[in-house]
Structure formats: C-alpha cells, structure tokens
C-alpha atoms as a PDB file:
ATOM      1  CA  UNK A   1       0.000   0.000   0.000  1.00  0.00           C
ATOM      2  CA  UNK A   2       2.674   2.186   0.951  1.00  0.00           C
ATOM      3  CA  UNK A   3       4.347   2.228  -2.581  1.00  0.00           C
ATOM      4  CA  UNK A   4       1.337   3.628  -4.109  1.00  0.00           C
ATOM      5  CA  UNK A   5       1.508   6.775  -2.339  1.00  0.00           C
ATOM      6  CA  UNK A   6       3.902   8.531  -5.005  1.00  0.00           C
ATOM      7  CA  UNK A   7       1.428   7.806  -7.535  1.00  0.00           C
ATOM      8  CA  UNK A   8      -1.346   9.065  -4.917  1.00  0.00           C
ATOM      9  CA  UNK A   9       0.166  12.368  -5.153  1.00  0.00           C
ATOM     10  CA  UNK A  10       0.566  12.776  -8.671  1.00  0.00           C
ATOM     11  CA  UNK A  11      -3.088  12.365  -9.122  1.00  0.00           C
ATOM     12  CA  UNK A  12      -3.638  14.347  -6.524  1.00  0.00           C
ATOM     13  CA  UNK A  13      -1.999  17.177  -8.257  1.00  0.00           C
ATOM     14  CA  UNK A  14      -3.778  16.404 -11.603  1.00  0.00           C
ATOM     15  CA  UNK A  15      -7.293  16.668  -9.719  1.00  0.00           C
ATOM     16  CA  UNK A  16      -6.132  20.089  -8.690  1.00  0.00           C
ATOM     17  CA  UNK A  17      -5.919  21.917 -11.836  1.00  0.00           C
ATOM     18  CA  UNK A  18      -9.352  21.719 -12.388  1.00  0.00           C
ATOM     19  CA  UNK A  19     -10.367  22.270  -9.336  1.00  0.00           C
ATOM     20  CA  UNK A  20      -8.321  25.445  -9.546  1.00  0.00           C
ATOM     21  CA  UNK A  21     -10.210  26.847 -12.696  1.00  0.00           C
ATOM     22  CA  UNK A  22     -13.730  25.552 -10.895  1.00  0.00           C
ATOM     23  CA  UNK A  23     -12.930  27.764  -7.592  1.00  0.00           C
ATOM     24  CA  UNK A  24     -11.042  30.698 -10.000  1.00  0.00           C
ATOM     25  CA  UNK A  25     -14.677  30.737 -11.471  1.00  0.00           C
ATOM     26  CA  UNK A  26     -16.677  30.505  -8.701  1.00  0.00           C
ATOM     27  CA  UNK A  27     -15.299  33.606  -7.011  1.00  0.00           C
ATOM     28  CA  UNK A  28     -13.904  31.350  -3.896  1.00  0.00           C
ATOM     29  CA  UNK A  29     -11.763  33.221  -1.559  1.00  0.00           C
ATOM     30  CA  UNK A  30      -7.654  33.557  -2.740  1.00  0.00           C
ATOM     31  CA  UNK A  31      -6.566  31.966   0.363  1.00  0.00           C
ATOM     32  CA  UNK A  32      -8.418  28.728  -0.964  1.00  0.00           C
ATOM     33  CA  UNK A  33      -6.631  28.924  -3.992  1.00  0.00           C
ATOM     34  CA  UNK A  34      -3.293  29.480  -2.553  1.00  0.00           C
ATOM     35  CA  UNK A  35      -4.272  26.874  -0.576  1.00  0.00           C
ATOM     36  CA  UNK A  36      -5.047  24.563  -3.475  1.00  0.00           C
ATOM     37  CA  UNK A  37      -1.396  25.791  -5.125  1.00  0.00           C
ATOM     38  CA  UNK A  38       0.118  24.629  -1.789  1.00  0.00           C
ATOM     39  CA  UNK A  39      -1.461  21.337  -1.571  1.00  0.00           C
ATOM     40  CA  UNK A  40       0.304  20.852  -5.781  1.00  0.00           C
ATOM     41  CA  UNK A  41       3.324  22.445  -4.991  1.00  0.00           C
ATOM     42  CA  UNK A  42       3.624  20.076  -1.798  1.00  0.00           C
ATOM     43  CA  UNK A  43       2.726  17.108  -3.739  1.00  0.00           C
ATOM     44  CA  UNK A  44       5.377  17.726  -6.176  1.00  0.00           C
ATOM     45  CA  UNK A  45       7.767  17.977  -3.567  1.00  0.00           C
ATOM     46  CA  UNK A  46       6.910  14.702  -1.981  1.00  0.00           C
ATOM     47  CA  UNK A  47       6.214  12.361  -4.681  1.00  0.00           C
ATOM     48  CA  UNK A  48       9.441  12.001  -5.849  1.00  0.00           C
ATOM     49  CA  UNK A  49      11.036  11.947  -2.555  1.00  0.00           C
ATOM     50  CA  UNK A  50       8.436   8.851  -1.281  1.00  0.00           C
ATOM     51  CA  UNK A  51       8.723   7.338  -4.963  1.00  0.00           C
ATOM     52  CA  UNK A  52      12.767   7.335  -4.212  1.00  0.00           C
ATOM     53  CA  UNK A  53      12.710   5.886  -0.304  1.00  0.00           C
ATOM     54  CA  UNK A  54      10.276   3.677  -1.113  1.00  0.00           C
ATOM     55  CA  UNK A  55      12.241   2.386  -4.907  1.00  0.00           C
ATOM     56  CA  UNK A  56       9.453   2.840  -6.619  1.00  0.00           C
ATOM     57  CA  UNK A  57      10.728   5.993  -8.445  1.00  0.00           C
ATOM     58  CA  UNK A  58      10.526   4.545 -11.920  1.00  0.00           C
ATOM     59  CA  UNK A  59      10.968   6.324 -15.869  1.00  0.00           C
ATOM     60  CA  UNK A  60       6.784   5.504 -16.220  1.00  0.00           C
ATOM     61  CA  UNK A  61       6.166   7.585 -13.132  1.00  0.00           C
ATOM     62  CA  UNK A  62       8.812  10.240 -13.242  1.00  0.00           C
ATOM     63  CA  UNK A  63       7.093  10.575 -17.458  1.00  0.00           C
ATOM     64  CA  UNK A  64       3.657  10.971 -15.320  1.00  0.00           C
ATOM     65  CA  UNK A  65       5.136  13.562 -12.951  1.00  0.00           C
ATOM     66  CA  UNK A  66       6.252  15.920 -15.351  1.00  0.00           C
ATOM     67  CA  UNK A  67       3.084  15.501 -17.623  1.00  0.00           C
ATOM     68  CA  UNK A  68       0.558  16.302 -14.559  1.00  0.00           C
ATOM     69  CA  UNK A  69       3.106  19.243 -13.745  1.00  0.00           C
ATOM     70  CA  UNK A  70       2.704  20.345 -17.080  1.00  0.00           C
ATOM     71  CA  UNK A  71      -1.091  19.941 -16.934  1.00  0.00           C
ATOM     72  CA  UNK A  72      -1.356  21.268 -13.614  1.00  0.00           C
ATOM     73  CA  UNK A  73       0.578  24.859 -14.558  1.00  0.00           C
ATOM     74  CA  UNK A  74      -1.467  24.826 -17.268  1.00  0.00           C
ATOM     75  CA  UNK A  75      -5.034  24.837 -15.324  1.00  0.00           C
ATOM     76  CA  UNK A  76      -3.178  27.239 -12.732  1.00  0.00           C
ATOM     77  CA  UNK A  77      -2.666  29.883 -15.676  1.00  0.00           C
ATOM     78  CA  UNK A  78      -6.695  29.360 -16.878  1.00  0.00           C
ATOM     79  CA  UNK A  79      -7.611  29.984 -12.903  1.00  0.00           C
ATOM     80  CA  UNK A  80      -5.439  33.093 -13.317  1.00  0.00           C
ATOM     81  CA  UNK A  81      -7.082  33.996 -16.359  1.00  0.00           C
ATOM     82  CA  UNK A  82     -10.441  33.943 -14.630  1.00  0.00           C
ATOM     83  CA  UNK A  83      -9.586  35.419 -11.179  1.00  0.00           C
ATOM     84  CA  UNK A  84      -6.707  37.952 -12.269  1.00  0.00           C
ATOM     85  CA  UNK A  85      -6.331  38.176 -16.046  1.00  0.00           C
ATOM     86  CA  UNK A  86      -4.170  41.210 -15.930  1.00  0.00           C
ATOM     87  CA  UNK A  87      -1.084  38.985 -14.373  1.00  0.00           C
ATOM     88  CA  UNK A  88      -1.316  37.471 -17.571  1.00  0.00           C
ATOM     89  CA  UNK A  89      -2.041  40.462 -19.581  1.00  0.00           C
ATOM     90  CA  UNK A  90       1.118  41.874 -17.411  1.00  0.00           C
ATOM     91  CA  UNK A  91       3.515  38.779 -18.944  1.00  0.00           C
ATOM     92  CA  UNK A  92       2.350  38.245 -22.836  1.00  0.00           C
ATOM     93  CA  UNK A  93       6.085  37.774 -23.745  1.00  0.00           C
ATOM     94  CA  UNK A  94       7.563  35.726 -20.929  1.00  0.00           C
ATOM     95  CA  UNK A  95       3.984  33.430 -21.832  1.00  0.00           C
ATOM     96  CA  UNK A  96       4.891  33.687 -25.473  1.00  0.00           C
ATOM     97  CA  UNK A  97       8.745  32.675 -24.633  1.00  0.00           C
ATOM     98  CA  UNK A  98       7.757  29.862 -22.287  1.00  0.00           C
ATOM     99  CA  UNK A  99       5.342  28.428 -24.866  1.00  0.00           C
ATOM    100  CA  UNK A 100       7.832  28.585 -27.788  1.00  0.00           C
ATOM    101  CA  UNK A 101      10.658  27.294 -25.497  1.00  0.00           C
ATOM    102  CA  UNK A 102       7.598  24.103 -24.610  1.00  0.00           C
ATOM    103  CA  UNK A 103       6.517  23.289 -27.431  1.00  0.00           C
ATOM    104  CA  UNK A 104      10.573  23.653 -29.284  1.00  0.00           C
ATOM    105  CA  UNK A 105      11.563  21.035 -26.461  1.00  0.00           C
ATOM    106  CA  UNK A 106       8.575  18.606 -27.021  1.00  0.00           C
ATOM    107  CA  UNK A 107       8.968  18.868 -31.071  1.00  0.00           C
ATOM    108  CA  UNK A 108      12.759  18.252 -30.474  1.00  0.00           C
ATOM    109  CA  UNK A 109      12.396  15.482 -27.811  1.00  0.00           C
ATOM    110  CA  UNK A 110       9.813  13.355 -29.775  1.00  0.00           C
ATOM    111  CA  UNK A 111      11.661  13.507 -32.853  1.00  0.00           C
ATOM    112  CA  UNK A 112      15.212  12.405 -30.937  1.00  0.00           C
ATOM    113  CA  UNK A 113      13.604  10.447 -28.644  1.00  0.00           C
ATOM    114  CA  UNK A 114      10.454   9.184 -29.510  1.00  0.00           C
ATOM    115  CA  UNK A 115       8.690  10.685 -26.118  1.00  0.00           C
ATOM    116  CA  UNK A 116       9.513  14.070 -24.182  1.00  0.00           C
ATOM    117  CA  UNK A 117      12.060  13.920 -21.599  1.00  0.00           C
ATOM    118  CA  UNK A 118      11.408  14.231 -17.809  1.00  0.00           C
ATOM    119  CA  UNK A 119      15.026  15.675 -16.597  1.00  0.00           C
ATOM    120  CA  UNK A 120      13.605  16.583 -13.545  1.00  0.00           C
ATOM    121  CA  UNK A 121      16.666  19.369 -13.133  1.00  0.00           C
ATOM    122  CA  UNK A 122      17.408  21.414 -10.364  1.00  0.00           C
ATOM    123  CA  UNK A 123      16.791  24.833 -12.042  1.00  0.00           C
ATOM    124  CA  UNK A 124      13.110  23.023 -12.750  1.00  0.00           C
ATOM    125  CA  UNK A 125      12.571  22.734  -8.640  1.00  0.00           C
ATOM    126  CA  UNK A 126      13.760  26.105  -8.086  1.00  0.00           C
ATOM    127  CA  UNK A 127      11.061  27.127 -10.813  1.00  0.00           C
ATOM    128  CA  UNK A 128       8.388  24.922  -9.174  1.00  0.00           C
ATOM    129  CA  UNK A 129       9.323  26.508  -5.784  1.00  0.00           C
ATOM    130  CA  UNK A 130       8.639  30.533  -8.051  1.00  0.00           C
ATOM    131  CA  UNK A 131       5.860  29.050  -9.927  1.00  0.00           C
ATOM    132  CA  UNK A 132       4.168  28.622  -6.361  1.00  0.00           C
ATOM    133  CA  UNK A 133       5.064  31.772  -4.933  1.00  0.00           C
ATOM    134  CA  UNK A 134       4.476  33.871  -8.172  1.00  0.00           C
ATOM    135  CA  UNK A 135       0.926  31.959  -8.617  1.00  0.00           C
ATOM    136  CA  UNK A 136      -0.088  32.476  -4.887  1.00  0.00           C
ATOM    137  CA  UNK A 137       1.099  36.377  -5.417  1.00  0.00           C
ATOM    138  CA  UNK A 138      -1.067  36.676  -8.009  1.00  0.00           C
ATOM    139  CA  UNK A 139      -4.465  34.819  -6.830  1.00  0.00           C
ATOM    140  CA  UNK A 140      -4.080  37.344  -3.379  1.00  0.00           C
ATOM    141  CA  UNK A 141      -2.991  40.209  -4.816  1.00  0.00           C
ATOM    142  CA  UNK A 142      -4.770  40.399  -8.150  1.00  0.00           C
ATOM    143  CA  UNK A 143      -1.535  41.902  -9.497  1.00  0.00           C
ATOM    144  CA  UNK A 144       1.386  41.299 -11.434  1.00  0.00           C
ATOM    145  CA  UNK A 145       4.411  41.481  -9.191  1.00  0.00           C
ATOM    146  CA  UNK A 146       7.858  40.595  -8.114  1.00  0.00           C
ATOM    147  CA  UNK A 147       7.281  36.547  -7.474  1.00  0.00           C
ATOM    148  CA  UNK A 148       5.855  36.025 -10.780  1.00  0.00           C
ATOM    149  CA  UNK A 149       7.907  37.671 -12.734  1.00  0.00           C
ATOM    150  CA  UNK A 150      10.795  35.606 -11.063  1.00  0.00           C
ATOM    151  CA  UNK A 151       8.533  32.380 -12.001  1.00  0.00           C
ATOM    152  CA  UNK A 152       8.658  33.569 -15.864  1.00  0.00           C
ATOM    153  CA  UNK A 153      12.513  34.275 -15.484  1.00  0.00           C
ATOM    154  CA  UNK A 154      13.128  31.277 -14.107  1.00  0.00           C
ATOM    155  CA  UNK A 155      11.328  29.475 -16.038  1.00  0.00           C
ATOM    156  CA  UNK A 156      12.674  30.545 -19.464  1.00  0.00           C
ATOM    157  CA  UNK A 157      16.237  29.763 -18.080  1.00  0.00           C
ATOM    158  CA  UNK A 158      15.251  26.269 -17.163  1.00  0.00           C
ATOM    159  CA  UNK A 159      13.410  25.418 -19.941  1.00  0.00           C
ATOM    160  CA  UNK A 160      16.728  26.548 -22.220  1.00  0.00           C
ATOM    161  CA  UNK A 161      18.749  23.878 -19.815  1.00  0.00           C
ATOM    162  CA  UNK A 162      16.358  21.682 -20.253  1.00  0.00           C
ATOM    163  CA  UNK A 163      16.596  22.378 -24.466  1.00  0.00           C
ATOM    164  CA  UNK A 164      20.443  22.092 -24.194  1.00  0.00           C
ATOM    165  CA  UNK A 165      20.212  19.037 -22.667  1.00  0.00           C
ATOM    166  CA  UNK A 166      17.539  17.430 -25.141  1.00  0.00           C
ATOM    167  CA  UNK A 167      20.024  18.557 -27.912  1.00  0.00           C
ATOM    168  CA  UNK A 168      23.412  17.345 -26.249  1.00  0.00           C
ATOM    169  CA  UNK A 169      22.177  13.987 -25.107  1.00  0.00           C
ATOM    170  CA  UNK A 170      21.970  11.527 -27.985  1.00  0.00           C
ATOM    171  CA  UNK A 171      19.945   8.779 -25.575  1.00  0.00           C
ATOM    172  CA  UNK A 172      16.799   9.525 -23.593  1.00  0.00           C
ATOM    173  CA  UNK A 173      17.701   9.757 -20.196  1.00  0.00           C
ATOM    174  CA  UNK A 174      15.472  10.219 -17.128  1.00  0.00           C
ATOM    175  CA  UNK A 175      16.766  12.416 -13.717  1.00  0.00           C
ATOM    176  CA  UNK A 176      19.198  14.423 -15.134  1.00  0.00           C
ATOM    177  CA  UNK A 177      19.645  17.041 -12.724  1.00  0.00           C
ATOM    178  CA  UNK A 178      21.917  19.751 -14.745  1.00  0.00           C
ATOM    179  CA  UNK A 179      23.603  20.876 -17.802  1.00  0.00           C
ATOM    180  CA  UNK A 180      26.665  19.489 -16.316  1.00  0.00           C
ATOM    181  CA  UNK A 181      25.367  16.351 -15.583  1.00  0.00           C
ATOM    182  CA  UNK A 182      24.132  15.774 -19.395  1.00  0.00           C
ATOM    183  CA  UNK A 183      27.945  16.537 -20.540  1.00  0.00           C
ATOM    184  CA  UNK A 184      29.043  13.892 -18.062  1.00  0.00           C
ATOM    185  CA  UNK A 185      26.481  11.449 -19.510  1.00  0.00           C
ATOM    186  CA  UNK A 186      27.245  11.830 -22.588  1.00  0.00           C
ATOM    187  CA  UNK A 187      31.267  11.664 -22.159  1.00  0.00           C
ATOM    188  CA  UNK A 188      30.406   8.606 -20.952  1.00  0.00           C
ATOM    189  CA  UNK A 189      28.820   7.397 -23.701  1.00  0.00           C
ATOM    190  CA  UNK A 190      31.065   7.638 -26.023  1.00  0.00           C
END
C-alpha cells in the first residue's frame, strides 16, 4: 500500500488543476486557492522523494510527474485567467517565450527520442518553488508582481537547460539534474 503513495500524489496534483479553474470561477476566496497551489506544490515535492525511499521511483512515473506538472501549470494559468487576467495580460512575452521554449523542447524530444524527456533538473525545482510563490502572489494580490515575474525568469532559463540538454544527449535519459550532468552522460557514452 505504501508504494502507491507517489502515484497518490501525482493524481492528486492532476485533480487540482481543475479544481483550480472551478474555484477561480466561482469567485472562492484567494486563500483557498493558494491553498489549493500549496497542496500541488507540496505534492510535487513529496512524490518524488516517497517514490525514491520507497524504490518505486521509476521512468513511467517520473514521465507521469512531469506531464501532470505540465497539466497542472497549465489549469493554474486558466484559474489566473479567470480570477486575475491582468497577471497574464502583465507577462504576454515571458507566456509567449515559455510556450515557444515548450513546445521547441517537445517537437525536439519526440523527434530524438520518440517521447519528451522528464530531466527533472534542479533549475526546474527552483522554478516549481517561483511558480508557487508567483501563482499564490497573483491569486491574493490580483496583481502582477515581483514573485511572478521571477517564475517567468526562471522558467525561461530552465526550460533553455532543459533544451540544451535534449540537444546534447543523444539517448533519452530520465533524472538528469543539470547541464553538467548531461555533458558527463554523454562523455560517458562515447
């Protein structure tokens, strides 16, 4: 029973999203949808740590993490166009960037690898940690500010690492935390 709870969380975090957009719409208090981003954000945090204690941290469920991550962001960003469009409004390029910077990784991941690649790098925690922060900001404040702004930054930086890495790395790998590390991989390789 115990090695199911990884996979608990991750569709824990999936029912979130749209229970994000279904509060954003019903005009529910911000501090229940900070509260909702803090249950996903916690989630994330723990589901790989359980899956890894427990050995049940696998390339299927790691592939399933960063899908319902994806997915969940995704949901968080319609909740924030209900609740507090002009955050959004306020970040048109960094959204434009991030979606290019996606959708170039996905395109160039499926066509190397045959399936999208689920690094989970540490510049991709530190933006889950902004994403939170910036996406709580917003839902209390009903303004763009400082946290989310560091969320887009951060993001665009990781998702380049994250590009580099799917365009240094010949073989799909799973866990790689860092540029660096991909080099190392791959060095090793050949």
């Amino acid at each position: 029973m115990a090695k199911t709870i990884p996979v608990v969380l991750v569709v824990l975090r999936a029912l979130c999203g749209p229970a994000l957009i279904a509060c954003a719409a019903l005009s529910v208090p911000a501090p229940v949808l900070s509260a909702l981003m803090t249950l996903a954000f916690l989630s994330d945090v723990f589901d790989g740590i359980i899956a890894r204690r427990l050995g049940v941290a696998t390339a299927l469920l790691r592939l399933a993490d960063s899908l319902v991550d994806t997915a969940f962001y995704i949901c968080a960003a319609v909740a924030l166009a209900v609740r507090a469009p002009a955050v959004l409004e306020a970040h048109v390029i960094g959204l434009a960037a991030l979606g290019s910077l996606e959708v170039s990784r996905w395109v160039i991941e499926r066509l190397r690898y045959g399936r999208i690649a689920s690094y989970h790098m540490w510049s991709a925690k530190l933006w889950g940690i902004a994403l939170w922060l910036g996406f709580c900001e917003a839902f209390v404040t009903g303004r763009p500010g400082p946290f989310m702004q560091a969320a887009f930054v951060t993001g665009i930086l990781t998702d380049l690492e994250g590009l580099a890495a799917s365009l240094l790395l010949s073989n799909w790998h799973h866990d790689v935390h860092s540029i660096w590390h991909a080099v190392q991989i791959e060095r090793a390789q050949n």
